[in-house]
C-alpha atoms as a PDB file:
ATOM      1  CA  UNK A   1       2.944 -17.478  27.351  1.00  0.00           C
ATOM      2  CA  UNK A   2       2.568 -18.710  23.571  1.00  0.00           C
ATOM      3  CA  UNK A   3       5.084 -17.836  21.030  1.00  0.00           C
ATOM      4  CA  UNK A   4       5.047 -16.470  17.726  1.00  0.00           C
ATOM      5  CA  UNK A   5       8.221 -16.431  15.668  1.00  0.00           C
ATOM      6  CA  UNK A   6       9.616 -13.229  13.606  1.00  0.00           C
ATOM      7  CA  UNK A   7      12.761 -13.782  11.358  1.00  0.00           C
ATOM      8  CA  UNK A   8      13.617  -9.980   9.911  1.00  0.00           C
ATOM      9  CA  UNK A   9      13.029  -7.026  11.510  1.00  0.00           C
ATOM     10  CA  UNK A  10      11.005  -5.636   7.876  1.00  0.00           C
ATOM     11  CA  UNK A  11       8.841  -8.899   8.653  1.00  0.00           C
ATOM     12  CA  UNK A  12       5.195  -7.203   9.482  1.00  0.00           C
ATOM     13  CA  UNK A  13       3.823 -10.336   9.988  1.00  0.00           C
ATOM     14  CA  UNK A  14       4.815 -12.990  12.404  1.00  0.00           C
ATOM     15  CA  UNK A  15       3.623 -16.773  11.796  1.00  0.00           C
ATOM     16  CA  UNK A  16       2.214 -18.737  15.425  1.00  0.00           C
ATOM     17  CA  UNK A  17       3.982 -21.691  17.003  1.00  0.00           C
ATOM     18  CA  UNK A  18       1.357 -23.238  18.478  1.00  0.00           C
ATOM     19  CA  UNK A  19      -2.792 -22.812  18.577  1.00  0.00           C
ATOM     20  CA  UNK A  20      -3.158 -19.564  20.368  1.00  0.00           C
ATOM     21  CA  UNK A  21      -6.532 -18.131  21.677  1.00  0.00           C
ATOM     22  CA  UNK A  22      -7.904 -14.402  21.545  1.00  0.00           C
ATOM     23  CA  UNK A  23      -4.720 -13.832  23.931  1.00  0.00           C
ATOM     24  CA  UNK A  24      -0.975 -12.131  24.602  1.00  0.00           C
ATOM     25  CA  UNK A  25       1.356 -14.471  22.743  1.00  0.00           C
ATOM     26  CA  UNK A  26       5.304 -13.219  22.680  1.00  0.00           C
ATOM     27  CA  UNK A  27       7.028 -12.420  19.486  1.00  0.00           C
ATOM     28  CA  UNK A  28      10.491 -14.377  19.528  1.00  0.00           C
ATOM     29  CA  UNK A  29      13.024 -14.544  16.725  1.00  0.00           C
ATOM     30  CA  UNK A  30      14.918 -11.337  16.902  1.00  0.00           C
ATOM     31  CA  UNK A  31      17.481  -9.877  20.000  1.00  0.00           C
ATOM     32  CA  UNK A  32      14.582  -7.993  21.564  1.00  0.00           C
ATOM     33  CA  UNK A  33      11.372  -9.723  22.505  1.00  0.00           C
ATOM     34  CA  UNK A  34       8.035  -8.068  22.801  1.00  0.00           C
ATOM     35  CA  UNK A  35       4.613  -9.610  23.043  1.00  0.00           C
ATOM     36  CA  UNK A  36       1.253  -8.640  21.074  1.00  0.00           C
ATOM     37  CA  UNK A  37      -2.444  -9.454  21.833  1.00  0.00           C
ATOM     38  CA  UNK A  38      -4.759 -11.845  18.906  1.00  0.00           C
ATOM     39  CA  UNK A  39      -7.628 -10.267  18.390  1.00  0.00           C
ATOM     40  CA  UNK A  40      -9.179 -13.537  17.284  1.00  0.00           C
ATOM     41  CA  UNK A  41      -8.024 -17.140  17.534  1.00  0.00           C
ATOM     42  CA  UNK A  42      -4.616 -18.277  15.534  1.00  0.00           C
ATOM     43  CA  UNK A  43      -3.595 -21.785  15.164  1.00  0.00           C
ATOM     44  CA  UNK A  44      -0.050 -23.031  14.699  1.00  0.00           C
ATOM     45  CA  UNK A  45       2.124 -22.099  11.978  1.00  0.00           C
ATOM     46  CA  UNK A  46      -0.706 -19.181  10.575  1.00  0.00           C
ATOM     47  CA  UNK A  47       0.548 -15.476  10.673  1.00  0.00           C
ATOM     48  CA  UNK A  48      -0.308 -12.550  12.701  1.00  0.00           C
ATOM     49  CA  UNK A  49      -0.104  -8.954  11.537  1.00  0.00           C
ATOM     50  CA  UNK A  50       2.647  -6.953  13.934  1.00  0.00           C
ATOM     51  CA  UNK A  51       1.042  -3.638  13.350  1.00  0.00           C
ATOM     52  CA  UNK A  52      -1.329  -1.891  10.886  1.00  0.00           C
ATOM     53  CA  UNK A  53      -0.832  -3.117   7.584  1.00  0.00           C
ATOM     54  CA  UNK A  54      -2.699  -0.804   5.035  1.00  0.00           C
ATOM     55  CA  UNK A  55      -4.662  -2.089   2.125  1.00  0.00           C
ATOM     56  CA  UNK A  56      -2.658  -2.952  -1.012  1.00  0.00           C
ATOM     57  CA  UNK A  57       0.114  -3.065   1.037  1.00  0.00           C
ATOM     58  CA  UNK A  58       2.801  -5.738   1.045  1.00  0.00           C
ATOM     59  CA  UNK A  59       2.775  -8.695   3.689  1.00  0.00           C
ATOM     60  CA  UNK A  60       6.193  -9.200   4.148  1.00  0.00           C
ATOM     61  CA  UNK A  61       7.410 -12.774   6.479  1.00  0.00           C
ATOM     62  CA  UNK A  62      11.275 -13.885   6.481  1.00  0.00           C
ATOM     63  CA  UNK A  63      12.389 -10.504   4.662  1.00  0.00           C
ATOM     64  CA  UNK A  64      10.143 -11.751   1.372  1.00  0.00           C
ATOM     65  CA  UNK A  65       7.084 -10.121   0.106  1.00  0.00           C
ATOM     66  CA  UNK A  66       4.891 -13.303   0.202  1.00  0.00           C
ATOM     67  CA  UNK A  67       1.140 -11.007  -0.396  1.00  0.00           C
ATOM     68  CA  UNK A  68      -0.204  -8.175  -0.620  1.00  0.00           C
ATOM     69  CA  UNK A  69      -3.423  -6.733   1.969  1.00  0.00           C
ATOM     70  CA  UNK A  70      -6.711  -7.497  -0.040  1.00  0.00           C
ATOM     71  CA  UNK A  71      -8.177  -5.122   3.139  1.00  0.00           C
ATOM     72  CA  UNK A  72      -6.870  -3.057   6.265  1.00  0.00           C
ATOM     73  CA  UNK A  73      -5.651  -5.199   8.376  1.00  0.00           C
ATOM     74  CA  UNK A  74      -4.697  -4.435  12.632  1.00  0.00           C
ATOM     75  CA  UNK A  75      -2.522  -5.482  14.342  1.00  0.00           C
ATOM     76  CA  UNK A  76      -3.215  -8.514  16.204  1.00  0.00           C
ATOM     77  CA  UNK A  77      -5.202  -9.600  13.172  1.00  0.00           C
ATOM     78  CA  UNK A  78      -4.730 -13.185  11.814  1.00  0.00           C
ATOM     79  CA  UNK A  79      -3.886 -12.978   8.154  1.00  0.00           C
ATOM     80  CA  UNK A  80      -4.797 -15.573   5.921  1.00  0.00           C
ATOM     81  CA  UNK A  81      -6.750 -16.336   2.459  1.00  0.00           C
ATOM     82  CA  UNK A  82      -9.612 -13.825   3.350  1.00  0.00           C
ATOM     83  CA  UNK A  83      -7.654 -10.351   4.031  1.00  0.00           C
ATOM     84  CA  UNK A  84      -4.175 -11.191   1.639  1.00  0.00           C
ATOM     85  CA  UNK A  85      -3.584 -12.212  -1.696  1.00  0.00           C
ATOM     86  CA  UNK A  86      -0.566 -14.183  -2.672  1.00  0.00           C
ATOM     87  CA  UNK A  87       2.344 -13.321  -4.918  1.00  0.00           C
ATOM     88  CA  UNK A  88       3.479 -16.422  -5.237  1.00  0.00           C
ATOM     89  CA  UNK A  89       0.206 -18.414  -6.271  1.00  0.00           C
ATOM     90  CA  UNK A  90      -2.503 -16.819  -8.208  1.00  0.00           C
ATOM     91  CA  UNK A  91      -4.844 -20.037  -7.075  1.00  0.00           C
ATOM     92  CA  UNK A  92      -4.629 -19.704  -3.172  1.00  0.00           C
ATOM     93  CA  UNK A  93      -6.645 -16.539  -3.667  1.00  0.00           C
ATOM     94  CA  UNK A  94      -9.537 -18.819  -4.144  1.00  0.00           C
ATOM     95  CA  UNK A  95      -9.164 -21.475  -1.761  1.00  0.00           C
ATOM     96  CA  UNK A  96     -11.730 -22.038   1.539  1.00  0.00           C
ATOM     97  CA  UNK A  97     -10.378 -20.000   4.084  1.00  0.00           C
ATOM     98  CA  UNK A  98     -10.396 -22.805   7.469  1.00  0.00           C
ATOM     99  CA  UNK A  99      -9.922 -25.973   5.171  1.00  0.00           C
ATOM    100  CA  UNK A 100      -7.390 -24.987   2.041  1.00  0.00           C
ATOM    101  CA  UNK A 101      -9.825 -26.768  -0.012  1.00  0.00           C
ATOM    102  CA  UNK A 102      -9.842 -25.198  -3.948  1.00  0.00           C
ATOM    103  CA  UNK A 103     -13.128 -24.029  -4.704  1.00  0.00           C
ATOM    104  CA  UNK A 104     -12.724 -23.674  -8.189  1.00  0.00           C
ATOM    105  CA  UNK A 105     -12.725 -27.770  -8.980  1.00  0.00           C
ATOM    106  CA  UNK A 106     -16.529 -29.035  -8.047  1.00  0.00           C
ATOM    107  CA  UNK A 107     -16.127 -32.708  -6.303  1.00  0.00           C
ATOM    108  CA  UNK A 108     -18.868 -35.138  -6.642  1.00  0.00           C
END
């Protein structure tokens, strides 16, 4: 089974170590281990939501609030660029989703 790691129990989010399909991966990181199921596929080091997180709410990883949910997001859910907005960098709001690329700066 693929792992996913959570640091603090107030974490709602736990961040993938290693590319996992639509599949079971198992949360590791705290006393207790439990497992939860991708809804879509996650690769490595990118976060999945451990339950419900409301809109507006906070995404909280390591004990920090790192974002806040631009929609609802479920559990299972990767969470990225296109359902949480950062509240540590303004800019990463607007970059491409699957590449990081900014779109604000036009390359030719």
């Amino acid at each position: 089974m693929k792992n996913a790691l959570q640091v603090r129990e107030e974490d709602n989010v736990a961040t993938l170590l290693e590319d996992a399909a639509a599949e079971t991966v198992e949360i590791v990181g705290l006393a207790q281990h439990r497992s939860i199921t991708l809804r879509q596929n996650i690769s490595l080091g990118h976060k999945v939501a451990l339950r419900r997180i409301a809109a507006g709410s906070p995404i909280v990883k390591y004990g920090v609030e790192i974002g806040e949910a631009t929609q609802a997001i479920e559990a299972g859910d990767w969470v990225h660029l296109h359902n949480c907005g950062s509240k540590l960098d303004s800019r990463s709001n607007s970059l491409d989703v699957h590449t990081g690329a900014p779109k604000d700066t036009p390359y030719e």
